[in-house]
PDB file of N, CA and C in Angstrom:
ATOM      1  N   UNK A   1      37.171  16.643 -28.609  1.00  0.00           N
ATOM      2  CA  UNK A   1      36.520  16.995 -27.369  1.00  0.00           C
ATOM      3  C   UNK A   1      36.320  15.767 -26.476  1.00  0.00           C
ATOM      4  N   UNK A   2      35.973  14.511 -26.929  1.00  0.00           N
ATOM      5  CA  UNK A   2      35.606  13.434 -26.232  1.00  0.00           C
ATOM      6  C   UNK A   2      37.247  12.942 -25.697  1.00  0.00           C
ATOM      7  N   UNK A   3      38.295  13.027 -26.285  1.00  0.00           N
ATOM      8  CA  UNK A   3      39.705  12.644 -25.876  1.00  0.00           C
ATOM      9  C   UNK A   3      40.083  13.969 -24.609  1.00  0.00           C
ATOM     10  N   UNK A   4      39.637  14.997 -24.791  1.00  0.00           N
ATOM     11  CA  UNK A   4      39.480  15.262 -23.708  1.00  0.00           C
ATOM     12  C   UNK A   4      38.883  15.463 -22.214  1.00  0.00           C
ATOM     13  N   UNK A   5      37.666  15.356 -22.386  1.00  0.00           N
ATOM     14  CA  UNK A   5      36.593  14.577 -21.651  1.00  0.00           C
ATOM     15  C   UNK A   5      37.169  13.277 -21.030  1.00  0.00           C
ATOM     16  N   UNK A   6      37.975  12.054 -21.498  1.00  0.00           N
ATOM     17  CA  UNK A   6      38.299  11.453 -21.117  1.00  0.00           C
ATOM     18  C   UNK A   6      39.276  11.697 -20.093  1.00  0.00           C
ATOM     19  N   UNK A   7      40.234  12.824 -20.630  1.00  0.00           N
ATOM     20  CA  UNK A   7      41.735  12.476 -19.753  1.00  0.00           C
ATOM     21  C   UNK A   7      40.916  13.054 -18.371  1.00  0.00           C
ATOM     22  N   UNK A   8      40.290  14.208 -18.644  1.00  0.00           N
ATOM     23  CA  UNK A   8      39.562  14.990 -17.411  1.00  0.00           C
ATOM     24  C   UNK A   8      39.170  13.139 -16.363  1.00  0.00           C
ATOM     25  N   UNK A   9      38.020  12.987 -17.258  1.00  0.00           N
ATOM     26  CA  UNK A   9      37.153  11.775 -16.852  1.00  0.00           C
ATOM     27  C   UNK A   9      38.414  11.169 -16.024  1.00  0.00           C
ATOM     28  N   UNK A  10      39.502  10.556 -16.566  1.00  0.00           N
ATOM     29  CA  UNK A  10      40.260   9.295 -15.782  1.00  0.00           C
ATOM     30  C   UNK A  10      41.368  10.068 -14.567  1.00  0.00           C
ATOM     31  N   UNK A  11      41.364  11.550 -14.924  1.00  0.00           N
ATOM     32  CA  UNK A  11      42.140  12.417 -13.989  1.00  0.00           C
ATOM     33  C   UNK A  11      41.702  12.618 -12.604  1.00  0.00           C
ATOM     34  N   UNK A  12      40.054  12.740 -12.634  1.00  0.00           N
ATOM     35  CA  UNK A  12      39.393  12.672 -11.710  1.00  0.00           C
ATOM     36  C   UNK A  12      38.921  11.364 -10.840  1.00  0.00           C
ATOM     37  N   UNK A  13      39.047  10.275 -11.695  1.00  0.00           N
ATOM     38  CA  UNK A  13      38.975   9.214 -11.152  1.00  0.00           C
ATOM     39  C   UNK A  13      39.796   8.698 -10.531  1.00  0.00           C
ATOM     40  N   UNK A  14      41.472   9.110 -10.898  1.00  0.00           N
ATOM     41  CA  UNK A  14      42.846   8.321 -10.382  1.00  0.00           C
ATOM     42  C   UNK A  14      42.712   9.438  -9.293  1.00  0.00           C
ATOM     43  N   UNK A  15      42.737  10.881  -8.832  1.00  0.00           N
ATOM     44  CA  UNK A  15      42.622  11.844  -7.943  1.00  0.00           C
ATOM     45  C   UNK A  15      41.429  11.265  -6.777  1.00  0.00           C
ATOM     46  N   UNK A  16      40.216  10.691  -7.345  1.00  0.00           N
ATOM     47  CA  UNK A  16      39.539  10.530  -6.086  1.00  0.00           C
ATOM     48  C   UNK A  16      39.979   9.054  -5.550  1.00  0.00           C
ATOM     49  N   UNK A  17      40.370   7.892  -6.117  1.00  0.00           N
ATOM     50  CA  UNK A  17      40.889   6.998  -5.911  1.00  0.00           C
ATOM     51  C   UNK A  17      41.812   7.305  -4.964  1.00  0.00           C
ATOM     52  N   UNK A  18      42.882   7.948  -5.007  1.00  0.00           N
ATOM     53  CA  UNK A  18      44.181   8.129  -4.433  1.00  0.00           C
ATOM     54  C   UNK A  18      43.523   8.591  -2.939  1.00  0.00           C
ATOM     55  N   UNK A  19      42.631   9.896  -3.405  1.00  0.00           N
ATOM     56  CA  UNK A  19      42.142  10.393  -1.992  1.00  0.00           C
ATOM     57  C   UNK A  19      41.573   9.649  -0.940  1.00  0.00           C
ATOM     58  N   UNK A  20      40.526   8.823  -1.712  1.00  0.00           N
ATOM     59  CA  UNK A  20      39.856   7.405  -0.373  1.00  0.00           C
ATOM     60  C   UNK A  20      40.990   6.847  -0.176  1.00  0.00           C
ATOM     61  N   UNK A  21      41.784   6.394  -0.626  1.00  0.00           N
ATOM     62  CA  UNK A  21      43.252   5.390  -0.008  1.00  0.00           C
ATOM     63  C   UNK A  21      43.908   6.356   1.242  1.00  0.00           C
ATOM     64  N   UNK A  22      44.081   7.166   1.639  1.00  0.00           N
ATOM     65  CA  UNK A  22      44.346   8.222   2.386  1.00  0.00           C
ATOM     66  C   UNK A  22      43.853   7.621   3.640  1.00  0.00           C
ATOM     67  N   UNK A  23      44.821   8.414   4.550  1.00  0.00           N
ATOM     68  CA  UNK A  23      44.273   7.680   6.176  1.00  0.00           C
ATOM     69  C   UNK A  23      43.602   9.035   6.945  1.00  0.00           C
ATOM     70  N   UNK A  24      42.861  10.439   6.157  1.00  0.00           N
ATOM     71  CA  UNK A  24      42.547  11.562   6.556  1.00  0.00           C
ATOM     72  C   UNK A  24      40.788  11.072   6.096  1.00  0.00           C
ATOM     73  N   UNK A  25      39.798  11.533   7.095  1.00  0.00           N
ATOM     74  CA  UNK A  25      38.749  11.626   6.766  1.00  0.00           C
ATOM     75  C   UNK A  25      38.182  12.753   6.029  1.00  0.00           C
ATOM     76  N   UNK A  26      38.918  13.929   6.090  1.00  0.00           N
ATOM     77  CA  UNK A  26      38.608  15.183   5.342  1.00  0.00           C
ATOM     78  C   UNK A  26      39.312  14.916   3.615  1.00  0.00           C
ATOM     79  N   UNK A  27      40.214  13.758   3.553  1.00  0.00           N
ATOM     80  CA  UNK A  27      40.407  13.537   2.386  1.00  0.00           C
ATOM     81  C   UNK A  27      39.485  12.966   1.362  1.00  0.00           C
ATOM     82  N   UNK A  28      39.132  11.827   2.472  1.00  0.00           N
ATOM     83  CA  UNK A  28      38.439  10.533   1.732  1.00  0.00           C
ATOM     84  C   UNK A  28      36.933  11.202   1.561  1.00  0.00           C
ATOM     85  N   UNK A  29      36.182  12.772   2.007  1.00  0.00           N
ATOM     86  CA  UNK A  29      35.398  13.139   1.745  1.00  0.00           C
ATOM     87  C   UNK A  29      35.575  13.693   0.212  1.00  0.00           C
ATOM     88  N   UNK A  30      36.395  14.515   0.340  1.00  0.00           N
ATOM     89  CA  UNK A  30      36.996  15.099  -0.843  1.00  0.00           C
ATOM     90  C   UNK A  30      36.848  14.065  -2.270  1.00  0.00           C
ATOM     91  N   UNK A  31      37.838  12.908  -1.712  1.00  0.00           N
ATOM     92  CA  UNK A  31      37.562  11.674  -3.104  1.00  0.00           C
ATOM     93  C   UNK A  31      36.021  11.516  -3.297  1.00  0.00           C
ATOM     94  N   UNK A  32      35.498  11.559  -2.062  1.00  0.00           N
ATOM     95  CA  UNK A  32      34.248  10.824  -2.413  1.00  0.00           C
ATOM     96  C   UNK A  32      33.451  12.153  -3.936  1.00  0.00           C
ATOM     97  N   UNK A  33      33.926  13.275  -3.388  1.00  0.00           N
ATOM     98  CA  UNK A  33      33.052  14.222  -4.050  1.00  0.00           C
ATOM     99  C   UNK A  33      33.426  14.007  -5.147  1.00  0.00           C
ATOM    100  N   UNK A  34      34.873  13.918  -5.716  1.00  0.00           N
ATOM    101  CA  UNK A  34      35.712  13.926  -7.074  1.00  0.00           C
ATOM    102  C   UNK A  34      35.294  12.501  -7.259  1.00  0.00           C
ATOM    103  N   UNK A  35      35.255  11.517  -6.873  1.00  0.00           N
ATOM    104  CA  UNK A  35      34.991  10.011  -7.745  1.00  0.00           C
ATOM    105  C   UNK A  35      33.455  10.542  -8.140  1.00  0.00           C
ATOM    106  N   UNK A  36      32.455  11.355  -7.694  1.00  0.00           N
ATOM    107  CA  UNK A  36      31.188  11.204  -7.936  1.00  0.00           C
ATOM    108  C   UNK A  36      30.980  11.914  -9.284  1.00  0.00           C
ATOM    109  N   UNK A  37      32.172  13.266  -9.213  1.00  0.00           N
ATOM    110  CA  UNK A  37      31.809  13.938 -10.262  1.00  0.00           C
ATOM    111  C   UNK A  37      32.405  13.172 -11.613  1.00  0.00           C
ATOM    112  N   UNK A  38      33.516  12.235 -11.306  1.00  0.00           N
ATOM    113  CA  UNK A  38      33.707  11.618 -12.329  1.00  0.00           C
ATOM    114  C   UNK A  38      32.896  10.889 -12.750  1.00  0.00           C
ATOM    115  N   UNK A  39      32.207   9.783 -12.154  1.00  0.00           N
ATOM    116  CA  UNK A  39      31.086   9.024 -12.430  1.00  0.00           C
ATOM    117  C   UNK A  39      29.992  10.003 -13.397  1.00  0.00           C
ATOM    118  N   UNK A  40      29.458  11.388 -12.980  1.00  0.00           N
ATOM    119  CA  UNK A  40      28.818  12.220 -13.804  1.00  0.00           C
ATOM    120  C   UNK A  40      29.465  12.571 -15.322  1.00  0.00           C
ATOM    121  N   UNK A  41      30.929  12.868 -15.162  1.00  0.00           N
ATOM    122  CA  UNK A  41      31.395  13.461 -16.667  1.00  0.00           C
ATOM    123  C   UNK A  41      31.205  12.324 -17.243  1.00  0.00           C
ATOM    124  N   UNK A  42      31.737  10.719 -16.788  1.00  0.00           N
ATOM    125  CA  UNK A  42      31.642   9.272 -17.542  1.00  0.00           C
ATOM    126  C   UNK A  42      30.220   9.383 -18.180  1.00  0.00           C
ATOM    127  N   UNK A  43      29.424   9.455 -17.452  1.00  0.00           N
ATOM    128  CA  UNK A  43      28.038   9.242 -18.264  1.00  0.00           C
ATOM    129  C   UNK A  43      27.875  10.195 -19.006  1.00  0.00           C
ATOM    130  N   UNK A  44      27.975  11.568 -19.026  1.00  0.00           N
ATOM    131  CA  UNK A  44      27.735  12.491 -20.004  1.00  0.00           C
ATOM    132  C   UNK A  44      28.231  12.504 -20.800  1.00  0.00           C
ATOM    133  N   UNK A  45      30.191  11.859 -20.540  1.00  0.00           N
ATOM    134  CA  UNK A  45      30.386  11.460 -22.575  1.00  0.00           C
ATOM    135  C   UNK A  45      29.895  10.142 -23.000  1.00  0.00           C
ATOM    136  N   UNK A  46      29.651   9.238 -22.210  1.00  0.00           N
ATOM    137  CA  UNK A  46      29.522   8.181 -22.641  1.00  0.00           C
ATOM    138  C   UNK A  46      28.257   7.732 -23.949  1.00  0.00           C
ATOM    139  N   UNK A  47      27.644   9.108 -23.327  1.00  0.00           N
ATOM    140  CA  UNK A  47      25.690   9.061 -23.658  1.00  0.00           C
ATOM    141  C   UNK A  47      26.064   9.890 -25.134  1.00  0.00           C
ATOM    142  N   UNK A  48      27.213  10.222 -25.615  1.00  0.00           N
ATOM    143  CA  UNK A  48      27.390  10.154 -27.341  1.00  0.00           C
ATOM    144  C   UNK A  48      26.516  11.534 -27.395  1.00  0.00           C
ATOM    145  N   UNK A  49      26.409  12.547 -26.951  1.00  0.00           N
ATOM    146  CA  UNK A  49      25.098  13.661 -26.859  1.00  0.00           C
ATOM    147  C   UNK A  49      25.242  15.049 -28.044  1.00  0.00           C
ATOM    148  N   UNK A  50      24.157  14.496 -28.767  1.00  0.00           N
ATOM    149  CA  UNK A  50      24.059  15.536 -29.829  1.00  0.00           C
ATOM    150  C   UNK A  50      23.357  16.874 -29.581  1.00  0.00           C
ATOM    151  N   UNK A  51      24.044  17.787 -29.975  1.00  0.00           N
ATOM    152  CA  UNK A  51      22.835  19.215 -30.142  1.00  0.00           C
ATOM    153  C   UNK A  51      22.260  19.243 -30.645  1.00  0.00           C
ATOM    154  N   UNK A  52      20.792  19.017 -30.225  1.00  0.00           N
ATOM    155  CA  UNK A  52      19.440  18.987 -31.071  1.00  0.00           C
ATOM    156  C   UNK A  52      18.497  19.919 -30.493  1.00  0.00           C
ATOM    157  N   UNK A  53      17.455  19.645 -30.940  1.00  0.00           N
ATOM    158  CA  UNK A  53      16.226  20.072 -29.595  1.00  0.00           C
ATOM    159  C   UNK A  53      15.553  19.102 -29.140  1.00  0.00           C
ATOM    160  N   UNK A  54      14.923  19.105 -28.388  1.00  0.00           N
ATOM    161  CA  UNK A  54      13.726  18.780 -27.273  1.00  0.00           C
ATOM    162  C   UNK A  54      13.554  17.161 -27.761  1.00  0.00           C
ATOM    163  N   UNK A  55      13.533  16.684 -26.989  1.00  0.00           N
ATOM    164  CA  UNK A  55      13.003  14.928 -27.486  1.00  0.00           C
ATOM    165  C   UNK A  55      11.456  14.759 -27.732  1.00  0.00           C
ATOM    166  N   UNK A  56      11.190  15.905 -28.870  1.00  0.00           N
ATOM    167  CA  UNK A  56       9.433  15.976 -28.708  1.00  0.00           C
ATOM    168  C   UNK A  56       8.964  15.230 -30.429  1.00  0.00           C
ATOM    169  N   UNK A  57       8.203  14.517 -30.284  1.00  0.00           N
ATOM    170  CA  UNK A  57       7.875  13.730 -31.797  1.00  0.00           C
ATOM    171  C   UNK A  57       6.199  14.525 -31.511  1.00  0.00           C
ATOM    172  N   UNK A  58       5.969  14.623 -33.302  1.00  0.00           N
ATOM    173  CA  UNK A  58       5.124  15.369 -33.390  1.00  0.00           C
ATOM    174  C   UNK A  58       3.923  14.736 -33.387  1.00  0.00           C
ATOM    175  N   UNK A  59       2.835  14.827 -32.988  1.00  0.00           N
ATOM    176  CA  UNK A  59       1.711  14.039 -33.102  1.00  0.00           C
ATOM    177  C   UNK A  59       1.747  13.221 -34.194  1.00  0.00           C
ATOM    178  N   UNK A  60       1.769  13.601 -35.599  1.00  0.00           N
ATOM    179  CA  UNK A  60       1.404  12.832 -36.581  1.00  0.00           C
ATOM    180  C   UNK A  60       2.725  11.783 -37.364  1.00  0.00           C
ATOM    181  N   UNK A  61       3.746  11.479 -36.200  1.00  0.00           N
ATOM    182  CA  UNK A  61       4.405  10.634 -37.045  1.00  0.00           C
ATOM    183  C   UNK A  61       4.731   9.997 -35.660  1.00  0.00           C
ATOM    184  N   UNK A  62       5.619   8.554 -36.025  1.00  0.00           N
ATOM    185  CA  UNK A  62       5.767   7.793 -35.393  1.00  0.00           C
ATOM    186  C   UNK A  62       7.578   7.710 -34.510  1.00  0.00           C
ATOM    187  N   UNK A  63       8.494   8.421 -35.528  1.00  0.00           N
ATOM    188  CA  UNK A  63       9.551   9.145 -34.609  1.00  0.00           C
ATOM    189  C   UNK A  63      10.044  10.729 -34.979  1.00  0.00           C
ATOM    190  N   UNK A  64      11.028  10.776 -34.589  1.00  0.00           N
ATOM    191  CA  UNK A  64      11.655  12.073 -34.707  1.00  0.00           C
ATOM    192  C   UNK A  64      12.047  12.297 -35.829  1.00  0.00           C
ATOM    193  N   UNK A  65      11.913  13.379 -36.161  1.00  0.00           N
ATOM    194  CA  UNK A  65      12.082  13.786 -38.101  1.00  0.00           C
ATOM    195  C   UNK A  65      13.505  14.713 -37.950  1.00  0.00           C
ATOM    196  N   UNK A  66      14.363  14.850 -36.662  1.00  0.00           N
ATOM    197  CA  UNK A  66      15.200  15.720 -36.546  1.00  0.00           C
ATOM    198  C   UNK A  66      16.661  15.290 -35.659  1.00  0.00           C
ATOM    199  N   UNK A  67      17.458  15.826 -35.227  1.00  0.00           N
ATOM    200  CA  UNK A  67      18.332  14.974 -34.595  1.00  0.00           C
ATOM    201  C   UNK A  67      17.667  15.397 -33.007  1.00  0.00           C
ATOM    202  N   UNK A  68      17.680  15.043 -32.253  1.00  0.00           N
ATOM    203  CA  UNK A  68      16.873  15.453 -30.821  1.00  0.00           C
ATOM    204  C   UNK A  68      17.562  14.780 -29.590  1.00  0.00           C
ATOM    205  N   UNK A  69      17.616  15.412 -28.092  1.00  0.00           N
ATOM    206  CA  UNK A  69      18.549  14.919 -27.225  1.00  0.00           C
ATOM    207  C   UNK A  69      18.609  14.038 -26.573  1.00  0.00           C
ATOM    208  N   UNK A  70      19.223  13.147 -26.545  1.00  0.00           N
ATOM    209  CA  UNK A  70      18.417  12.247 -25.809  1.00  0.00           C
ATOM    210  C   UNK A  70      18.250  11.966 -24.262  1.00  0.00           C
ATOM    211  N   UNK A  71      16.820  12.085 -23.721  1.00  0.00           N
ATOM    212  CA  UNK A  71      16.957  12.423 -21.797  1.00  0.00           C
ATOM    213  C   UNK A  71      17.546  11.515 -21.636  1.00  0.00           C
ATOM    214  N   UNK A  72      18.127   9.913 -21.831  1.00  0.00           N
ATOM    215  CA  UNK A  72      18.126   9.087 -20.443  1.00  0.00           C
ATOM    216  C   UNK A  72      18.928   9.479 -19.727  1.00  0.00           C
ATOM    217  N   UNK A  73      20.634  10.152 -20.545  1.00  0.00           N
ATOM    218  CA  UNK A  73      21.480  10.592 -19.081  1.00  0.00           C
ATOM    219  C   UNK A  73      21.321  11.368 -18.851  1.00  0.00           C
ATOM    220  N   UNK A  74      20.981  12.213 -19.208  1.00  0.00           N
ATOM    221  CA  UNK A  74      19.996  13.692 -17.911  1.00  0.00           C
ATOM    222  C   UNK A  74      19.664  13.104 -17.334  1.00  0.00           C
ATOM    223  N   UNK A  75      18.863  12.744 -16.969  1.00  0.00           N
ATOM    224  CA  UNK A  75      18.003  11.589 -16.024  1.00  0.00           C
ATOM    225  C   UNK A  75      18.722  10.868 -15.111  1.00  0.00           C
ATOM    226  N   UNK A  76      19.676  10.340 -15.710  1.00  0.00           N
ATOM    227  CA  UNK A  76      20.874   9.254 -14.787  1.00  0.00           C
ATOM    228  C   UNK A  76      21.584  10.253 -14.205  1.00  0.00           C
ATOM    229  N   UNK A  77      22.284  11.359 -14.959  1.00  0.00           N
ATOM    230  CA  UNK A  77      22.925  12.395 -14.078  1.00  0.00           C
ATOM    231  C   UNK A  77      22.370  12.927 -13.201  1.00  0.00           C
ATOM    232  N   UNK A  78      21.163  13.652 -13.188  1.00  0.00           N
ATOM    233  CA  UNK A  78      20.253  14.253 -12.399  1.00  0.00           C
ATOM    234  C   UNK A  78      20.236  13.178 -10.937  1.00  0.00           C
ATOM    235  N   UNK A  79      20.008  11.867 -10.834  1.00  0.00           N
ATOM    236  CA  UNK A  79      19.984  10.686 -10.063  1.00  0.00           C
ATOM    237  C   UNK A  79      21.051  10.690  -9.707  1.00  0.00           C
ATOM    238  N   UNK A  80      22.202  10.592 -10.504  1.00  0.00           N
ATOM    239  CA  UNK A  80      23.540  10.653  -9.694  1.00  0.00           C
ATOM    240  C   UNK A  80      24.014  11.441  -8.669  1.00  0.00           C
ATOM    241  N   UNK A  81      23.609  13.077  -9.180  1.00  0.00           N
ATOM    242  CA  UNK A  81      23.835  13.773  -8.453  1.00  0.00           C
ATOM    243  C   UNK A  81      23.004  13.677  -6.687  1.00  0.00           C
ATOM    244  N   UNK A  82      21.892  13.547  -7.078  1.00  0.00           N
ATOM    245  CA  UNK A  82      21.312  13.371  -5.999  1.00  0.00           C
ATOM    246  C   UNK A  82      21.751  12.505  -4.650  1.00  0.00           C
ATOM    247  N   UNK A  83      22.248  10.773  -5.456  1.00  0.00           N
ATOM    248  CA  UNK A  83      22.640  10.211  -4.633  1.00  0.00           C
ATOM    249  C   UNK A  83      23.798  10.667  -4.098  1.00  0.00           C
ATOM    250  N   UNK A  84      24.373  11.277  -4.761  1.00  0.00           N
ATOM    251  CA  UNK A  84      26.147  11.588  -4.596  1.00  0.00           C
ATOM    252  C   UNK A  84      25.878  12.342  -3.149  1.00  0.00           C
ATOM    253  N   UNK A  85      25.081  13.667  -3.140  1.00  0.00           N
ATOM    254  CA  UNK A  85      24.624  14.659  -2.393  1.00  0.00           C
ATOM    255  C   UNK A  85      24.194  14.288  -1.002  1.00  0.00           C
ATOM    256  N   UNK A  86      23.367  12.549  -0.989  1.00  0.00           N
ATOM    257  CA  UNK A  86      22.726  12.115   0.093  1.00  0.00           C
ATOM    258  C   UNK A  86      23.665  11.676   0.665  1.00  0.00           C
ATOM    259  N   UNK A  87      24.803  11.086  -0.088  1.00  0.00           N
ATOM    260  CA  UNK A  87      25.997  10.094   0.359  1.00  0.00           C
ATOM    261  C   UNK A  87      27.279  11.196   0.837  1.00  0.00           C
ATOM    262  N   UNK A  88      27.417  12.176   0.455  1.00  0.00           N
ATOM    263  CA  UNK A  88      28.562  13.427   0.955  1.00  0.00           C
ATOM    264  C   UNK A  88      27.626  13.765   2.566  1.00  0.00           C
ATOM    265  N   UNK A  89      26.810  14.124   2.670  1.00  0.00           N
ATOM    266  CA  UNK A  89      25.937  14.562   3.875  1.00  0.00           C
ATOM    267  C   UNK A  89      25.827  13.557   4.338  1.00  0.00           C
ATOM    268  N   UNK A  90      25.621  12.315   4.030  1.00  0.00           N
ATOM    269  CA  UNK A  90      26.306  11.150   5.501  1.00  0.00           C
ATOM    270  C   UNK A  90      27.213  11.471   5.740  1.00  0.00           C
ATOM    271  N   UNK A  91      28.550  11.096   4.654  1.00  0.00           N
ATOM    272  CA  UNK A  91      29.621  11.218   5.075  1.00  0.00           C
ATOM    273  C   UNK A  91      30.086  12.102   6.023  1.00  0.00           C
ATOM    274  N   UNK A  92      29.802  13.938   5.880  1.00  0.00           N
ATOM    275  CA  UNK A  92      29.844  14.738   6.889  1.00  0.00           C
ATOM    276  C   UNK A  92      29.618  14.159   7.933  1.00  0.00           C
ATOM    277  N   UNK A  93      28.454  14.199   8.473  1.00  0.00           N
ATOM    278  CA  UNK A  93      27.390  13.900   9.304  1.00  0.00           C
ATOM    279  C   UNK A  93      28.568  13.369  10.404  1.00  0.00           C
ATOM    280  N   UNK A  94      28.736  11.599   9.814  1.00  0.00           N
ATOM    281  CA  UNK A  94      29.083  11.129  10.412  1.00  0.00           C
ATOM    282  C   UNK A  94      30.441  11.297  10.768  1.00  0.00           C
ATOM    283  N   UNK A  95      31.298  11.936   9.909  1.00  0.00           N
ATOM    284  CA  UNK A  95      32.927  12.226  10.471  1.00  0.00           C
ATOM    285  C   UNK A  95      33.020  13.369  11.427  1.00  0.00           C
ATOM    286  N   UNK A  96      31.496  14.534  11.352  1.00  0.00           N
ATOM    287  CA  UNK A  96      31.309  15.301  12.551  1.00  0.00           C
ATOM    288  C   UNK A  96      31.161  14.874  13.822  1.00  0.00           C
ATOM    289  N   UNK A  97      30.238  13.727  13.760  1.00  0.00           N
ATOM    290  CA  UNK A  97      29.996  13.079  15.229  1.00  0.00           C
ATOM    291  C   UNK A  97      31.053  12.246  15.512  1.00  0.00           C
ATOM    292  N   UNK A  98      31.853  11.816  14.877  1.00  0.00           N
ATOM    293  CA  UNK A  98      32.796  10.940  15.487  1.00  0.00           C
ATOM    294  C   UNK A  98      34.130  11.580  15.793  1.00  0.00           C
ATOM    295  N   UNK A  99      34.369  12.594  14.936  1.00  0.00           N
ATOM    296  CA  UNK A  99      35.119  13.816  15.621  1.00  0.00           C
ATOM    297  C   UNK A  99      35.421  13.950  16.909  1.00  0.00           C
ATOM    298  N   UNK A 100      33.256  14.791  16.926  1.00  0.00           N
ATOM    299  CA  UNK A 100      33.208  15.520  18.507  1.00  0.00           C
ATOM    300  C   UNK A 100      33.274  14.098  19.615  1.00  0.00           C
ATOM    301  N   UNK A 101      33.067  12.825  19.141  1.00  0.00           N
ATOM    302  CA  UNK A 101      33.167  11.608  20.368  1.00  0.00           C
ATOM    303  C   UNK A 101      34.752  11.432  20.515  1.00  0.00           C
ATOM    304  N   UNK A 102      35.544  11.412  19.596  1.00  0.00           N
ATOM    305  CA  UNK A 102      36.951  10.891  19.818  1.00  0.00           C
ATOM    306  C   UNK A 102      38.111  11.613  19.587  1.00  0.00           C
ATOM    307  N   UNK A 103      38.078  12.966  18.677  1.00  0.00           N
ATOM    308  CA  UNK A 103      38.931  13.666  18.577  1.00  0.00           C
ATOM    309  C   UNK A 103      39.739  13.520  17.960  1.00  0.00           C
ATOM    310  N   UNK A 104      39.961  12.704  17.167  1.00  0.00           N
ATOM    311  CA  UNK A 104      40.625  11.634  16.194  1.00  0.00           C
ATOM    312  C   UNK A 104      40.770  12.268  14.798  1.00  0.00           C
ATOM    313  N   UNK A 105      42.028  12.592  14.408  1.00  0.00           N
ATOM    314  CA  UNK A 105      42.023  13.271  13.121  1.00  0.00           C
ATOM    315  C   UNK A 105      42.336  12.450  11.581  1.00  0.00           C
ATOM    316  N   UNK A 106      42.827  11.182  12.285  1.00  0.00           N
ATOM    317  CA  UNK A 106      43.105  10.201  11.524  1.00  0.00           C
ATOM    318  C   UNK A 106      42.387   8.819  11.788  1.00  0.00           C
ATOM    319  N   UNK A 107      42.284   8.204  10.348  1.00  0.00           N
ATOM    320  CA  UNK A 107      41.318   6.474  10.745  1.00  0.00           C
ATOM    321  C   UNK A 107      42.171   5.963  11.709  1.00  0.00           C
ATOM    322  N   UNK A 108      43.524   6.161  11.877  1.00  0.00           N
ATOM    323  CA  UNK A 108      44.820   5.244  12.720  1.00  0.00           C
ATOM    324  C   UNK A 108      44.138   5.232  13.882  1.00  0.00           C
ATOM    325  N   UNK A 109      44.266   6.802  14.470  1.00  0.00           N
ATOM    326  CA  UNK A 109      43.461   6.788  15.209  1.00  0.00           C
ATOM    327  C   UNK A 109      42.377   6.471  15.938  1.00  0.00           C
ATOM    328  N   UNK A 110      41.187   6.579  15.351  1.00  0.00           N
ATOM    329  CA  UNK A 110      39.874   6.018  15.630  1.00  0.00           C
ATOM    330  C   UNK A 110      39.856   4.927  15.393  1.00  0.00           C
ATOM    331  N   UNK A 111      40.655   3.752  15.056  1.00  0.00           N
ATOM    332  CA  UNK A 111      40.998   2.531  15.268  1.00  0.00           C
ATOM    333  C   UNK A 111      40.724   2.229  16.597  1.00  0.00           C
ATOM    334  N   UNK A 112      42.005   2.941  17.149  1.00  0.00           N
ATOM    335  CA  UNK A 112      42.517   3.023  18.565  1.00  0.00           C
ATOM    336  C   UNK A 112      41.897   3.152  19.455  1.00  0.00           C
ATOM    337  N   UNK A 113      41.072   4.018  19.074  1.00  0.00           N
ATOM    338  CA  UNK A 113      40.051   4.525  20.342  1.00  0.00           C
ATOM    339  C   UNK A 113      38.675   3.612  20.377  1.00  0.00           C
ATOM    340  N   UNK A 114      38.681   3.109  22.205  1.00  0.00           N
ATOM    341  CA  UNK A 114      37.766   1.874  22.224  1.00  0.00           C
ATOM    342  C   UNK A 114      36.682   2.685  22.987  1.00  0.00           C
ATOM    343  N   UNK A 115      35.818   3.761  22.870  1.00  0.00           N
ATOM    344  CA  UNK A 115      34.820   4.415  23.139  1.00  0.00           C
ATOM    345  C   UNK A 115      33.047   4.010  22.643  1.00  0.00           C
TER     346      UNK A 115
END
């Protein structure tokens, strides 16, 4: 499962790579989304994640008496996603407004244009 997780993992990474290299802004959004989700699958295999339950230690001992999950990359994923989310909604944002200023469907373009 983890050898596949990987190829996914590096499939998505060489796919969003390729896409930011692109001279289309509707591409390099696209990469941005696929490099982010790769960054997410990386940490979720990376974090080795067992099926357990709950990361809960019982009052009267000092660790876990069971195999249990461990939050930190929940946590990091959960964060990832978020930033990913703040950083796609710039990205929009701003390839909308520069759109409607220049009309420009390509970076070549909006090079060009001294507005």
């Amino acid at each position: 499962m983890e050898i596949l997780a990987a190829v996914v993992v590096g499939g998505l990474f060489g796919c969003g790579i390729y896409l930011l290299m692109s001279r289309s802004p509707v591409r390099l959004i696209i990469g941005l989304v696929l490099l982010s989700n790769a960054i997410n699958l990386l940490i979720f295999t990376a974090a080795d994640l067992i099926r357990g339950k709950a990361p809960l230690i019982p009052p009267d001992s000092l660790r876990a008496v069971e195999a249990t999950a461990d939050p930190l990359p929940q946590a990091l994923i959960l964060t990832a996603i978020v930033i990913s989310f703040g950083v796609l909604a710039f990205a929009l944002v701003l390839f909308s407004r520069t759109f409607k200023s220049t009309e420009a469907t390509s970076l070549d373009e909006m090079k060009t244009t001294d507005t």
